[in-house]
Protein backbone atom coordinates (compact mmCIF):
# COMPACT_ATOMS: atom_id res chain seq x y z
CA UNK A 1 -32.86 -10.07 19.17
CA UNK A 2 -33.26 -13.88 18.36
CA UNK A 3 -33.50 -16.26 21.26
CA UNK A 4 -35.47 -18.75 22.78
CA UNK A 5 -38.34 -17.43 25.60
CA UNK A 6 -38.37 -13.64 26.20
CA UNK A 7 -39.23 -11.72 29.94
CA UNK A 8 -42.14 -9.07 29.13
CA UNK A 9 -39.24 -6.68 30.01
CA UNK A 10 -36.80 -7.98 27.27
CA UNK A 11 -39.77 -7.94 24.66
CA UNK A 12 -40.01 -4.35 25.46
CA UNK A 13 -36.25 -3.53 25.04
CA UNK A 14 -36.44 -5.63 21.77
CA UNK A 15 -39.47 -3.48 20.80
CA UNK A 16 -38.15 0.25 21.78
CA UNK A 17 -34.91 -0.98 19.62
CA UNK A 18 -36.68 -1.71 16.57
CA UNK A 19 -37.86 1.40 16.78
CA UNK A 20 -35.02 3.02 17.43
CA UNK A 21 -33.64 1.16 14.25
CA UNK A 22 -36.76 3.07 12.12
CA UNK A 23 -35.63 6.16 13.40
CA UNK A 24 -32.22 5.78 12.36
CA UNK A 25 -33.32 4.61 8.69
CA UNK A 26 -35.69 7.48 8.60
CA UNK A 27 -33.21 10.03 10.18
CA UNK A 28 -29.81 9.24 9.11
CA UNK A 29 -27.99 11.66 7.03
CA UNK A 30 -27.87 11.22 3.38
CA UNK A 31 -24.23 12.38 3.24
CA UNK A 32 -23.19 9.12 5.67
CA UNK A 33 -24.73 7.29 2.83
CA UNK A 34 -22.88 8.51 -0.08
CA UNK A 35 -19.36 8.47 2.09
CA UNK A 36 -20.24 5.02 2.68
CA UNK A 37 -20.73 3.80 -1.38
CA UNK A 38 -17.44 6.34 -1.89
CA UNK A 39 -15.77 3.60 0.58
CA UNK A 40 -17.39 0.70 -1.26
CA UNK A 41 -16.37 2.26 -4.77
CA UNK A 42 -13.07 2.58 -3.23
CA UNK A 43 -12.67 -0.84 -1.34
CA UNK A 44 -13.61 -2.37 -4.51
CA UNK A 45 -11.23 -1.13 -6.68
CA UNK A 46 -8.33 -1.90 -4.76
CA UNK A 47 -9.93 -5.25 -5.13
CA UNK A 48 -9.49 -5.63 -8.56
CA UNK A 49 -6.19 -4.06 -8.59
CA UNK A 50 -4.97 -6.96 -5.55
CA UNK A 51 -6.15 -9.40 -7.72
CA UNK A 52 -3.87 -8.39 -10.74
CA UNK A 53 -0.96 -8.35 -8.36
CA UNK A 54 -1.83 -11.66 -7.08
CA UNK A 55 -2.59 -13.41 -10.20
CA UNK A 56 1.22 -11.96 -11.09
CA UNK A 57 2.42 -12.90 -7.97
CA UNK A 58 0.97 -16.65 -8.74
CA UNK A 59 2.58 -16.69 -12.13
CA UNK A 60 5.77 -15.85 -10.77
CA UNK A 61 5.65 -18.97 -8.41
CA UNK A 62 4.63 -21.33 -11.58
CA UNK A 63 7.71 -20.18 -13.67
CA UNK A 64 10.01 -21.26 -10.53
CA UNK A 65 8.23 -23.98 -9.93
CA UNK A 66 8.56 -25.01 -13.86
CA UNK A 67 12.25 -23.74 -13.33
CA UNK A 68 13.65 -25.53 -9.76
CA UNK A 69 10.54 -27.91 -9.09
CA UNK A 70 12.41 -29.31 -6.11
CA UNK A 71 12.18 -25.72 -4.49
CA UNK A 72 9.25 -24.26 -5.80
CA UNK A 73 6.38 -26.88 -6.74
CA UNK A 74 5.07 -27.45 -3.26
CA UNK A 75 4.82 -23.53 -2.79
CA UNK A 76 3.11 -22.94 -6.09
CA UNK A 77 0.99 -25.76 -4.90
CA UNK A 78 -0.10 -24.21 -2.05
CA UNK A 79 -0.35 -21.05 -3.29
CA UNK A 80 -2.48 -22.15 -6.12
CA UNK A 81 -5.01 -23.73 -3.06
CA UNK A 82 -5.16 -19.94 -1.42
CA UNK A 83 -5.62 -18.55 -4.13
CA UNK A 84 -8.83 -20.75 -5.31
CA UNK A 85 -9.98 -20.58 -1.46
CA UNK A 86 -9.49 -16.59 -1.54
CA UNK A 87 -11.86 -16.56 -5.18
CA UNK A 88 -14.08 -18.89 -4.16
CA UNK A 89 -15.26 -16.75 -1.06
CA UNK A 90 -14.78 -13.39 -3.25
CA UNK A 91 -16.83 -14.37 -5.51
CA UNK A 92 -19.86 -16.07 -2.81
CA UNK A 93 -19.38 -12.46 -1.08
CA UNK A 94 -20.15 -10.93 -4.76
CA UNK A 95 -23.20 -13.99 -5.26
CA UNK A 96 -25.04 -12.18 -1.64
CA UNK A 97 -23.93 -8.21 -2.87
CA UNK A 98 -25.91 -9.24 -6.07
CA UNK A 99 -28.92 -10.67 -3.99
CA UNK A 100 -29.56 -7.80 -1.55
CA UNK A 101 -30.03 -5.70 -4.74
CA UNK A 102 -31.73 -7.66 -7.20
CA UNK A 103 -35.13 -6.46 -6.35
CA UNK A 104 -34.09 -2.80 -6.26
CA UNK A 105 -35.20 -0.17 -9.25
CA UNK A 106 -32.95 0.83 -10.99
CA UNK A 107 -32.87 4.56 -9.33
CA UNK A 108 -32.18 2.98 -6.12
CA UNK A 109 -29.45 0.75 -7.48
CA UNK A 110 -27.83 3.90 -8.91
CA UNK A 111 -28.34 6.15 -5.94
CA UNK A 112 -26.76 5.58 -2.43
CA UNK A 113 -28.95 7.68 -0.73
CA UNK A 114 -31.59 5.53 -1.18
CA UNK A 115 -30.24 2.48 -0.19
CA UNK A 116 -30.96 3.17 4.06
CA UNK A 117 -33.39 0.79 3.97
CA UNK A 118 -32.37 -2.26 6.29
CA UNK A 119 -34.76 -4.46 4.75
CA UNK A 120 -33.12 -6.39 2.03
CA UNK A 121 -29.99 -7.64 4.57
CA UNK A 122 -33.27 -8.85 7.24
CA UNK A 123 -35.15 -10.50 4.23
CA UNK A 124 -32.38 -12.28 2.93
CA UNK A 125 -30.73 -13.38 6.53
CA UNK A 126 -33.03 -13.06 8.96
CA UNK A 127 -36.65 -15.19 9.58
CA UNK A 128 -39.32 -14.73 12.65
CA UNK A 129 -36.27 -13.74 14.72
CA UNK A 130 -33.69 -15.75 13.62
CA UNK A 131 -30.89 -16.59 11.30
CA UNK A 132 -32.53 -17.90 7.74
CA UNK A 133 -31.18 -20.65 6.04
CA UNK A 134 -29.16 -17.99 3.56
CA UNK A 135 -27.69 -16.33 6.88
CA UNK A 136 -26.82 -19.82 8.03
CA UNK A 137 -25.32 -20.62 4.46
CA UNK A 138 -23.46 -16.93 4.75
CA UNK A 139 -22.04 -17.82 8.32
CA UNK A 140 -20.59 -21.24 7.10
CA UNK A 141 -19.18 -19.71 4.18
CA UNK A 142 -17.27 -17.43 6.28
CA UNK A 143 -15.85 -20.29 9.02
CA UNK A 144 -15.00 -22.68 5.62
CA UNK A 145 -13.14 -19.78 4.01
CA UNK A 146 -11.06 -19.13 7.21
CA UNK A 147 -10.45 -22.98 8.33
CA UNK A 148 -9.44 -23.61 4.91
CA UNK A 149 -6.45 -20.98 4.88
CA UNK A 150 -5.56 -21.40 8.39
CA UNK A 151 -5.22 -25.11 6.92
CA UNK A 152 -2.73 -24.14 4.03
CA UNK A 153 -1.11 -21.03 5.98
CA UNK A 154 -0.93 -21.92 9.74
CA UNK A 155 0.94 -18.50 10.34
CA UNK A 156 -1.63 -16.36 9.24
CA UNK A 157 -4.28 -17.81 11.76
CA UNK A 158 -4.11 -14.87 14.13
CA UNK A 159 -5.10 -12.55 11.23
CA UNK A 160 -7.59 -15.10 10.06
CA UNK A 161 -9.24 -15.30 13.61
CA UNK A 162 -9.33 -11.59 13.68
CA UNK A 163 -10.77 -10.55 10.37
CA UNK A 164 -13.01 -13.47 10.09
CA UNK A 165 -14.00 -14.61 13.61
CA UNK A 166 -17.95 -15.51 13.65
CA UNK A 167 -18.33 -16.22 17.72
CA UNK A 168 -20.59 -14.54 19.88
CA UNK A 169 -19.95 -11.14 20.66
CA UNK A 170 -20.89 -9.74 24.03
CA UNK A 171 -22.81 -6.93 24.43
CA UNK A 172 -23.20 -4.35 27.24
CA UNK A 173 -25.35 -6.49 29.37
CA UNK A 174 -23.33 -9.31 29.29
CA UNK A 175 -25.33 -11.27 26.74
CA UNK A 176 -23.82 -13.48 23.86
CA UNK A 177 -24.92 -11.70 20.39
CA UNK A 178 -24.88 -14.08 17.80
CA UNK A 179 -22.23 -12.42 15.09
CA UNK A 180 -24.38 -12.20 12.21
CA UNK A 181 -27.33 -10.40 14.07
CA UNK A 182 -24.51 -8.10 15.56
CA UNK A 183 -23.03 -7.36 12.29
CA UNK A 184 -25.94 -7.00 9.61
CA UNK A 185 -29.29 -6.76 11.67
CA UNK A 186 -31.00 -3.43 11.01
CA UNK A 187 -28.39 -2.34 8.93
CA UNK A 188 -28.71 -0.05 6.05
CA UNK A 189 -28.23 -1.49 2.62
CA UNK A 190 -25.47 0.93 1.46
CA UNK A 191 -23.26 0.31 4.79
CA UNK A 192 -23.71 -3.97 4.63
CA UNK A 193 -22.62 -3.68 0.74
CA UNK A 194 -19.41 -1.85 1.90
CA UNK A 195 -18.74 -3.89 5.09
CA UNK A 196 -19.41 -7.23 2.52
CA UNK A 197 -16.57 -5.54 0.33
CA UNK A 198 -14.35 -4.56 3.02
CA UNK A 199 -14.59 -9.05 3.82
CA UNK A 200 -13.33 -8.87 -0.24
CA UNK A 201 -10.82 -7.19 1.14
CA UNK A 202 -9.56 -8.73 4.04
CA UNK A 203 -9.74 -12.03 2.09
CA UNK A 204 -7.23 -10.93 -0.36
CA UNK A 205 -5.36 -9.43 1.81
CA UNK A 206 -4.32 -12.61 4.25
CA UNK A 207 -4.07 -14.70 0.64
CA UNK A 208 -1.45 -12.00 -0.58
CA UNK A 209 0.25 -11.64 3.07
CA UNK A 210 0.59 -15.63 2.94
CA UNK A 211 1.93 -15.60 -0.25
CA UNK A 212 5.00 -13.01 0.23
CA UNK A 213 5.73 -14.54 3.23
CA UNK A 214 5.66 -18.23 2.00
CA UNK A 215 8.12 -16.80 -0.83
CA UNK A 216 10.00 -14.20 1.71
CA UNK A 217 11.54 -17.33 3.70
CA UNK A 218 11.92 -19.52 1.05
CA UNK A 219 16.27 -19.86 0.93
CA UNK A 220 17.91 -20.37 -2.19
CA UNK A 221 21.36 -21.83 -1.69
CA UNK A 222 23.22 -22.24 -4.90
CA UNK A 223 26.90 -23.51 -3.62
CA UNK A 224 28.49 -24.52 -7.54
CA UNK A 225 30.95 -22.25 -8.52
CA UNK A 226 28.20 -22.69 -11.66
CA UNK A 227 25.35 -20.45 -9.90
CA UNK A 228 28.11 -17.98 -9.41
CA UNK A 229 27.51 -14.57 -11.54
CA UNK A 230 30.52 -12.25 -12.25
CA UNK A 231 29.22 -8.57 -11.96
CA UNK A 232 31.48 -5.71 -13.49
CA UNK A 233 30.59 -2.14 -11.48
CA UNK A 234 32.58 0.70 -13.55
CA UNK A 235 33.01 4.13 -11.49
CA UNK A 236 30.45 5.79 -14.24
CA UNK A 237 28.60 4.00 -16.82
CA UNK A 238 29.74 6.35 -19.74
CA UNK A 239 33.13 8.11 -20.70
CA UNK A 240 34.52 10.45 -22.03
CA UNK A 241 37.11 9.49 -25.63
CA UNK A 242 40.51 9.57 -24.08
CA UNK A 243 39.18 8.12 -20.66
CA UNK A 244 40.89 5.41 -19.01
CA UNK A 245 37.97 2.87 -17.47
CA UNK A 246 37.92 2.25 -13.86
CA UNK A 247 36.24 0.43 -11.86
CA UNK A 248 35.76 -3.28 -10.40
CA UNK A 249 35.02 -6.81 -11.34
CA UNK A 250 33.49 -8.94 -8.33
CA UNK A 251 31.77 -12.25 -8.33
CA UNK A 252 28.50 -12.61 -6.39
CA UNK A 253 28.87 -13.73 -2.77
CA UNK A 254 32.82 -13.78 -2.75
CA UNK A 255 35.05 -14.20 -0.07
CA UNK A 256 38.65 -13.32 0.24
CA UNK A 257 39.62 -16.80 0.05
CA UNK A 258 38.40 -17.03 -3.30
CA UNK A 259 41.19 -16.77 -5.49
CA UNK A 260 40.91 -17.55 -9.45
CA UNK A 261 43.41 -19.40 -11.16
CA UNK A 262 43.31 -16.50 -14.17
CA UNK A 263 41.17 -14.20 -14.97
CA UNK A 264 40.61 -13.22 -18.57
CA UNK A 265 39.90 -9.64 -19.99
CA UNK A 266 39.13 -8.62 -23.63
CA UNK A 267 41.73 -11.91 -24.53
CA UNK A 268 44.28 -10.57 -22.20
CA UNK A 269 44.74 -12.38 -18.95
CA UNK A 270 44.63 -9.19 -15.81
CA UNK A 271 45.49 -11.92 -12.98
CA UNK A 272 48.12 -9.66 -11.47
CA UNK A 273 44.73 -7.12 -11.04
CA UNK A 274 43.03 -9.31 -8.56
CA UNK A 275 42.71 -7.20 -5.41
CA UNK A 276 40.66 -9.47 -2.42
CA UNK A 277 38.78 -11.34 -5.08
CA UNK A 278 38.07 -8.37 -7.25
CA UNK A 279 39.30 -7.45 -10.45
CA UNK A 280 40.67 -3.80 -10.25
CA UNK A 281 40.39 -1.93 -13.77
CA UNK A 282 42.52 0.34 -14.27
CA UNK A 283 45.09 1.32 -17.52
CA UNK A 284 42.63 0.45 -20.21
CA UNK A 285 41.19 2.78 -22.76
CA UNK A 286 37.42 3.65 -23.28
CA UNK A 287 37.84 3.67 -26.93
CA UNK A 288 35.70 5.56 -28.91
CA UNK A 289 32.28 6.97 -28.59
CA UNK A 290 29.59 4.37 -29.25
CA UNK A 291 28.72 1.26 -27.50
CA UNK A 292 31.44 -1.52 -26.45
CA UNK A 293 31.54 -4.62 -24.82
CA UNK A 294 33.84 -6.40 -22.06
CA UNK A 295 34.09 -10.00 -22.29
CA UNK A 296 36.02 -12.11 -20.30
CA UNK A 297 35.67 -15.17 -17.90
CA UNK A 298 37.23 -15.91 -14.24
CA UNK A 299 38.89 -19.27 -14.13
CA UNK A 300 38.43 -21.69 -10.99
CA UNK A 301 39.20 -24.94 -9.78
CA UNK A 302 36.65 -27.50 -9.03
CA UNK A 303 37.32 -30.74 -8.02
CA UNK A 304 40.46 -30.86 -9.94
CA UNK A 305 38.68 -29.19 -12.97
CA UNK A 306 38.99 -25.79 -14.48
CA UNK A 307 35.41 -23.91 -14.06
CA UNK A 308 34.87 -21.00 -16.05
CA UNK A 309 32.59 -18.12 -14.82
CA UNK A 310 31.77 -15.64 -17.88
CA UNK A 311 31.91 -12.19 -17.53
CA UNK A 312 29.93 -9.86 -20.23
CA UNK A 313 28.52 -6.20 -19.60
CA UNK A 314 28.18 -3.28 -21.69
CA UNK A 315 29.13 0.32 -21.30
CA UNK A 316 29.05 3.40 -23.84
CA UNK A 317 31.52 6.16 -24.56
CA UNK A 318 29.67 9.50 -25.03
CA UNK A 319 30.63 12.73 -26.47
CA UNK A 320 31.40 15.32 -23.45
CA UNK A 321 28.11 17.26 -22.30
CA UNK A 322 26.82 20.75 -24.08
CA UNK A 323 23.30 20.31 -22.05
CA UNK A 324 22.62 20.12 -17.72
CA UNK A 325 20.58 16.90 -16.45
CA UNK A 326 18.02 18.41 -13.94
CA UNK A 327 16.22 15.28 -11.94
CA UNK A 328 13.31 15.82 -9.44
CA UNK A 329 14.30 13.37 -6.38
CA UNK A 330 11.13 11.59 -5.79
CA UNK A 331 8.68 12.02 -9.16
CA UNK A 332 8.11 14.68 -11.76
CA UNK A 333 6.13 16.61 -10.32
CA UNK A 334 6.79 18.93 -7.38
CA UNK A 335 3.97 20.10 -4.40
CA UNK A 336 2.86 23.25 -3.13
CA UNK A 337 3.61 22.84 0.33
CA UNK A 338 6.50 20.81 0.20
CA UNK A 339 10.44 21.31 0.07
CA UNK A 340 10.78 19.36 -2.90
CA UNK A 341 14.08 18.03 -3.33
CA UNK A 342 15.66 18.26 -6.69
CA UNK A 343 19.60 17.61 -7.63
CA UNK A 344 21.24 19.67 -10.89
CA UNK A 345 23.98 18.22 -12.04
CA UNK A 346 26.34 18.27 -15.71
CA UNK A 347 28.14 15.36 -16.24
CA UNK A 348 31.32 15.52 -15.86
CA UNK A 349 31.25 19.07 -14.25
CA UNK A 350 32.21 19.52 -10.63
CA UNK A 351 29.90 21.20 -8.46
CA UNK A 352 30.90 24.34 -7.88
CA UNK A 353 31.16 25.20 -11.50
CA UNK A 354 27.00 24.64 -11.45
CA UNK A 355 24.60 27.06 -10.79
CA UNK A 356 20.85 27.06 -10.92
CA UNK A 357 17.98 29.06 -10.25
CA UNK A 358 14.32 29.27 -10.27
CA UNK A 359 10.83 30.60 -8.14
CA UNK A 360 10.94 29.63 -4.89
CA UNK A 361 14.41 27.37 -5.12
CA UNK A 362 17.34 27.61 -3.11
CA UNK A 363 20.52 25.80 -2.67
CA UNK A 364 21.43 23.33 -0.10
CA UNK A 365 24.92 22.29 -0.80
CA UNK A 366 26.73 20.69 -3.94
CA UNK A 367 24.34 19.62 -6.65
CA UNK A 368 20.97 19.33 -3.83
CA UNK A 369 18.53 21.97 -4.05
CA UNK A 370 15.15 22.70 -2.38
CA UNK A 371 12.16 24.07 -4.28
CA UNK A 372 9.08 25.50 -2.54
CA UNK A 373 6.93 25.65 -5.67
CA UNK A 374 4.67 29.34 -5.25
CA UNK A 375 1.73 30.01 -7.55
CA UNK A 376 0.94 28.79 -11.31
CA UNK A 377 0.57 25.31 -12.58
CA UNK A 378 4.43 24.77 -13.89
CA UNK A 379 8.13 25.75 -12.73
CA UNK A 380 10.96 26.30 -15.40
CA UNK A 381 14.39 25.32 -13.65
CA UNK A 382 17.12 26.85 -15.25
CA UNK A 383 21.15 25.44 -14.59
CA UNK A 384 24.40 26.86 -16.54
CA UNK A 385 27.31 24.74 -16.37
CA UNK A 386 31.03 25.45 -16.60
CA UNK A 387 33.24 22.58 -18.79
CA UNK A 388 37.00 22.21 -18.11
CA UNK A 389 37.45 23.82 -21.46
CA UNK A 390 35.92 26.92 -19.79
CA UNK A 391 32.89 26.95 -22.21
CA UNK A 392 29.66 27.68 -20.83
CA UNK A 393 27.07 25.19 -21.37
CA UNK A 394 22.98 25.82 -19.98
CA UNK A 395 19.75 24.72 -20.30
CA UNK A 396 16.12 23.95 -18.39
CA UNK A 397 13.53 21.92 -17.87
CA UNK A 398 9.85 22.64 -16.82
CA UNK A 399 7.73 20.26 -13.74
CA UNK A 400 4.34 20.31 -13.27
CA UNK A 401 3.10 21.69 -9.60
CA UNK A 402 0.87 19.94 -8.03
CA UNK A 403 -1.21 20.61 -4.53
CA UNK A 404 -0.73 17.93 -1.59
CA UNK A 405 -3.66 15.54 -2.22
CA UNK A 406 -6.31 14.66 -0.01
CA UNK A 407 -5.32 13.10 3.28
CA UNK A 408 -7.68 10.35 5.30
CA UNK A 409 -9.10 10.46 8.45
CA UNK A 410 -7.54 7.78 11.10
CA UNK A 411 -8.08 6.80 14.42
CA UNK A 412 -5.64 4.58 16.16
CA UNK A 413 -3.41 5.33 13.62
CA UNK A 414 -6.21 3.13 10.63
CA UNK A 415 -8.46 4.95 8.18
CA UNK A 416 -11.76 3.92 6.77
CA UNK A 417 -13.95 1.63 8.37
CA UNK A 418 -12.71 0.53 11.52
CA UNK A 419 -14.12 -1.74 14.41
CA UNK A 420 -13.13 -1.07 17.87
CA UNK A 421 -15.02 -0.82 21.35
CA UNK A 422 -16.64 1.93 22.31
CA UNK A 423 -14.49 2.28 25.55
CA UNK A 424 -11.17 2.74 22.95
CA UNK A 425 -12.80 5.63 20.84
CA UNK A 426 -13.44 7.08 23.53
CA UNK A 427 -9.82 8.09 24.32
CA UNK A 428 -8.47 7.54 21.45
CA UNK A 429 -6.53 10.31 18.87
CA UNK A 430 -8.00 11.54 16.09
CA UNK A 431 -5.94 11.95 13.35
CA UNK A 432 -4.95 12.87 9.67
CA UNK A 433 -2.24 11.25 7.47
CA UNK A 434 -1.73 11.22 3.45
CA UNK A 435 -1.67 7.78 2.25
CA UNK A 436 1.11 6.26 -0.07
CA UNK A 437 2.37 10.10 -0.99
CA UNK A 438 5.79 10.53 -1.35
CA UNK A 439 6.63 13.16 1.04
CA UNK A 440 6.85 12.68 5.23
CA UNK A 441 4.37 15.33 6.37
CA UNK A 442 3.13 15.16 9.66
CA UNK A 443 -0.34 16.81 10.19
CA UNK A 444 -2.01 17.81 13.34
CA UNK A 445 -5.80 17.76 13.46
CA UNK A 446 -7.49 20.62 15.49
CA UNK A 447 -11.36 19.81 15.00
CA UNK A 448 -13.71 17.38 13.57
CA UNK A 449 -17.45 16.69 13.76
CA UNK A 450 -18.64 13.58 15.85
CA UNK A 451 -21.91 12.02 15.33
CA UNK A 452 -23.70 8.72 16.57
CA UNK A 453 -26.53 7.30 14.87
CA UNK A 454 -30.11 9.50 15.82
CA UNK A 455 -27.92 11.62 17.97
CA UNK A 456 -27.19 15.44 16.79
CA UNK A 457 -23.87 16.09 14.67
CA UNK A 458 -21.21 17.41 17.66
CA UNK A 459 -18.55 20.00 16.69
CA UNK A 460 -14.89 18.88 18.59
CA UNK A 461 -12.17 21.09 19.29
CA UNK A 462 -8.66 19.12 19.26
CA UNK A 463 -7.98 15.89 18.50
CA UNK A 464 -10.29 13.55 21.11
CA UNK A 465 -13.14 13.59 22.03
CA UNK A 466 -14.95 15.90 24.45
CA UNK A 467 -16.66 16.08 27.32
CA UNK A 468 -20.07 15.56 24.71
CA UNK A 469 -19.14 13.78 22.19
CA UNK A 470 -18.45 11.25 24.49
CA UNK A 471 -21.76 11.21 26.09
CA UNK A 472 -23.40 10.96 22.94
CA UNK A 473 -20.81 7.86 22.66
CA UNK A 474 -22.14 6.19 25.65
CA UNK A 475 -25.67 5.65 24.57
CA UNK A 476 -24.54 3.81 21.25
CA UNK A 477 -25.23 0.26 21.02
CA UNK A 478 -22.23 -2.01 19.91
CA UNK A 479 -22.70 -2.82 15.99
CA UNK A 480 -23.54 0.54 15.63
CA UNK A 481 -21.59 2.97 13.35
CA UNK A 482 -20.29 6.23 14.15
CA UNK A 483 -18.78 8.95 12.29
CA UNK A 484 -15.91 11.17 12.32
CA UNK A 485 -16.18 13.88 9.84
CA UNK A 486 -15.47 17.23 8.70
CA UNK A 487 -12.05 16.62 10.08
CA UNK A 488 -9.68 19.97 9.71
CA UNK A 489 -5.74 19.28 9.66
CA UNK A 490 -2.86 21.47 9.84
CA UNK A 491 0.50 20.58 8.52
CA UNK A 492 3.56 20.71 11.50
CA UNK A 493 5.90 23.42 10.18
CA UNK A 494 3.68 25.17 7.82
CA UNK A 495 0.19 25.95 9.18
CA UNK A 496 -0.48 28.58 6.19
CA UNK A 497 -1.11 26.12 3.39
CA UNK A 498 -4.61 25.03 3.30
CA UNK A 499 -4.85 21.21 2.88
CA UNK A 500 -7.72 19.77 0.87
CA UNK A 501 -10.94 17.93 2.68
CA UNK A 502 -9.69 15.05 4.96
CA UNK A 503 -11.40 12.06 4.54
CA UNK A 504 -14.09 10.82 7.27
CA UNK A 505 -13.50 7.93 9.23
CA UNK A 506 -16.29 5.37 10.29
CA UNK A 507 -16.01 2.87 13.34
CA UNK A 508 -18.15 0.08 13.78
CA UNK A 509 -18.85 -0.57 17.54
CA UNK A 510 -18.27 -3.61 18.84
């Protein structure tokens, strides 16, 4: 749209798409708006909750770099630089968010589906045309921000040129579209403010990326027999009075050539127990119930020195069990939907001298069970053990039930807002997956609703596109956004349960 002298013919084309642009703002649907300051709410407060892990991550580096300077200053150093790069651009990102809305009411502020107006992004970045002098100041911003960390963390440059590349981009015709008039011309308010904090987002995501891999490869390589730690694994943690303790003593990063000169248990020297430069334990009471110690120390030689290497752990005798210890696998909770795994066990009962029951559980072999929660809000499981004594010992415990929560939309495999050519969406798979949960569930999507900007909403059978979605595809302009919505998923294996709304997905053309 901005450019030096125009043909009458490109004038035209310039004029029919601003007032294409005013249909759009006038026609779009008021749901796209709200979806889009859902994403926003969203992408901003995984924001906040980056930045806690990276200020923690940061305060990590300055206790090892206080600790070891020698191996940690320089990284603290430079992570300390990323991390005042990565705030400085968050918060001129949050300086322009606060701009575009300043001369809002306060109804409009508070209500997405009022903010389709594309006038407050051309006001504040465009002029006659052109980039203003804020766009130009916005641009800049952007290259510093990314020359700066490409500066202090060379191997993130390729995600750095991706995220925040500002060149040209082609359109259709062939012609060079400057980025920012691509990217925020004509825009509606609501969708700039979430693409703005989606940029949040990228920027904290290269600074934390830098960071864990900057710490990831740094070695540590502590030969002295002094950085050596002596680690005692018993066969159980707790016993039984009467037990005998077994169970190993190994030093960390041992080698079978690694032979003490004594080693040194509870005052009693156990050399003849070394075993391949572990200490077996075996022979030596429990004691009584209650808490006890092991002391001890390994003895080495070190250039003609003795070097002793402490040993020290704790372990606690308990009375024998009257009660069952039921443990959900993965959380404490189970799904509808799911096979939840749970294991019932009695300490020091054998397995086949276990049994439990409950709604919906069965047994898969020893102490592993599978429950398939059915209707209600809780599930009591119930276990009876039998103790070597032959006295019967039971008891239960009660888990919430939760449904499977809402998955997200994807296509290519990413969810949310996504930028890809035109040609790509057009064959590629839409699909369904649920985010960070616990559980492996593959889900098959078998419809969705399709709709480009001014065009009507298309209903699609399967997982691609069809025959007219794609047509309505092929008369979008690139910086455009399109939807995918009303998407319905299945789950493989179990097509019954009915899985709640799936998250839209929206692709910026490009």
């Amino acid at each position: 749209m901005a450019g030096g002298k125009q043909s009458a013919r490109q004038k035209m084309i310039n004029l029919m798409y601003l007032v294409f642009i005013s249909m759009l703002a006038m026609n779009m649907d008021k749901k796209v708006l709200t979806v889009f300051a859902e994403m926003n709410r969203s992408s901003a407060e995984s924001n906040a909750a980056a930045k806690v892990a990276l200020d923690k991550d940061l305060k990590t580096l300055e206790t090892n770099a206080s600790d070891k300077p020698d191996k940690w200053k320089d990284k603290y150093t430079k992570a300390k630089a990323m991390a005042a790069a990565s705030d400085e651009f968050f918060s001129y990102i949050s300086g322009v968010k606060e701009e575009l809305v300043a001369k809002l009411d306060e109804e409009t502020k508070k209500n997405p589906e009022k903010q389709d107006s594309p006038d407050p992004i051309n006001v504040l970045f465009f002029k006659d045309g052109k980039e203003s002098k804020k766009g130009a100041e916005f641009v800049e911003k952007v290259n510093e921000f990314r020359t700066k960390m490409e500066k202090l963390a060379p191997e993130a440059k390729s995600a750095l040129t991706l995220k925040f590349n500002t060149d040209p981009i082609k359109s259709e015709d062939g012609k060079n579209v400057p980025w920012l008039e691509a990217h925020f011309e004509g825009f509606p308010l609501i969708a700039v403010k979430t693409y703005l904090t989606k940029m949040q987002s990228d920027a904290r995501s290269v600074e934390s990326k830098a960071i864990s891999d900057m710490v990831t490869g740094a070695l540590v390589d502590d030969a002295s027999m002094n950085k050596y730690k002596a680690i005692v694994a018993f066969d159980k943690s707790a016993y039984y009075p009467g037990e005998t303790l077994k169970g190993r003593i190994v030093l960390g990063r041992y080698d079978n050539s690694m032979v003490p000169t004594d080693v040194i248990i509870n005052g009693r020297s156990v050399k003849d127990k070394v075993q391949d430069g572990q200490v077996v334990l075996d022979g030596m009471a429990a004691g009584g119930v209650g808490d006890h110690t092991l002391k001890g120390q390994f003895i080495y030689k070190e250039d003609g020195k003795n070097v002793p290497i402490a040993i020290e752990t704790k372990y606690s005798v308990i009375p024998k069990p009257n009660s069952p210890v039921i443990s959900a696998d993965k959380m404490n909770v189970v799904y509808r939907g799911v096979a939840n795994p749970i294991t019932v066990s009695f300490p020091g009962i054998s397995d086949n001298k276990i049994s439990a029951s409950a709604p919906g559980m069965t047994r898969k072999s020893g102490t592993s069970y599978v429950i398939r929660p059915r209707s209600g809000k809780t599930v009591k499981i119930s276990a009876t053990g039998k103790l070597p004594s032959g006295v019967s010992v039971s008891g239960s415990k009660t888990f919430r039930i939760k449904d499977i929560p809402n998955p997200s939309g994807t296509i290519r495999r990413e969810a949310g807002v996504v930028t890809m050519p035109k040609s790509s969406l057009a064959k590629s798979t839409v699909g369904a997956e649920l985010l960070d949960f616990d559980f492996d569930l593959k889900l098959r999507v078998v419809g969705f609703s399709f709709r480009v900007p001014g065009k009507p909403t298309i209903k699609v059978s399967g997982n691609k596109l069809n025959g007219a979605a794609k047509s309505a595809l092929s008369r979008a302009k690139p910086g455009q956004t399109v939807m995918i919505f009303n998407i319905a998923a299945k789950i493989v294996g179990n097509s019954s349960y009915r899985l709640k709304r799936v998250a839209p997905v929206t692709i910026i053309l490009k």
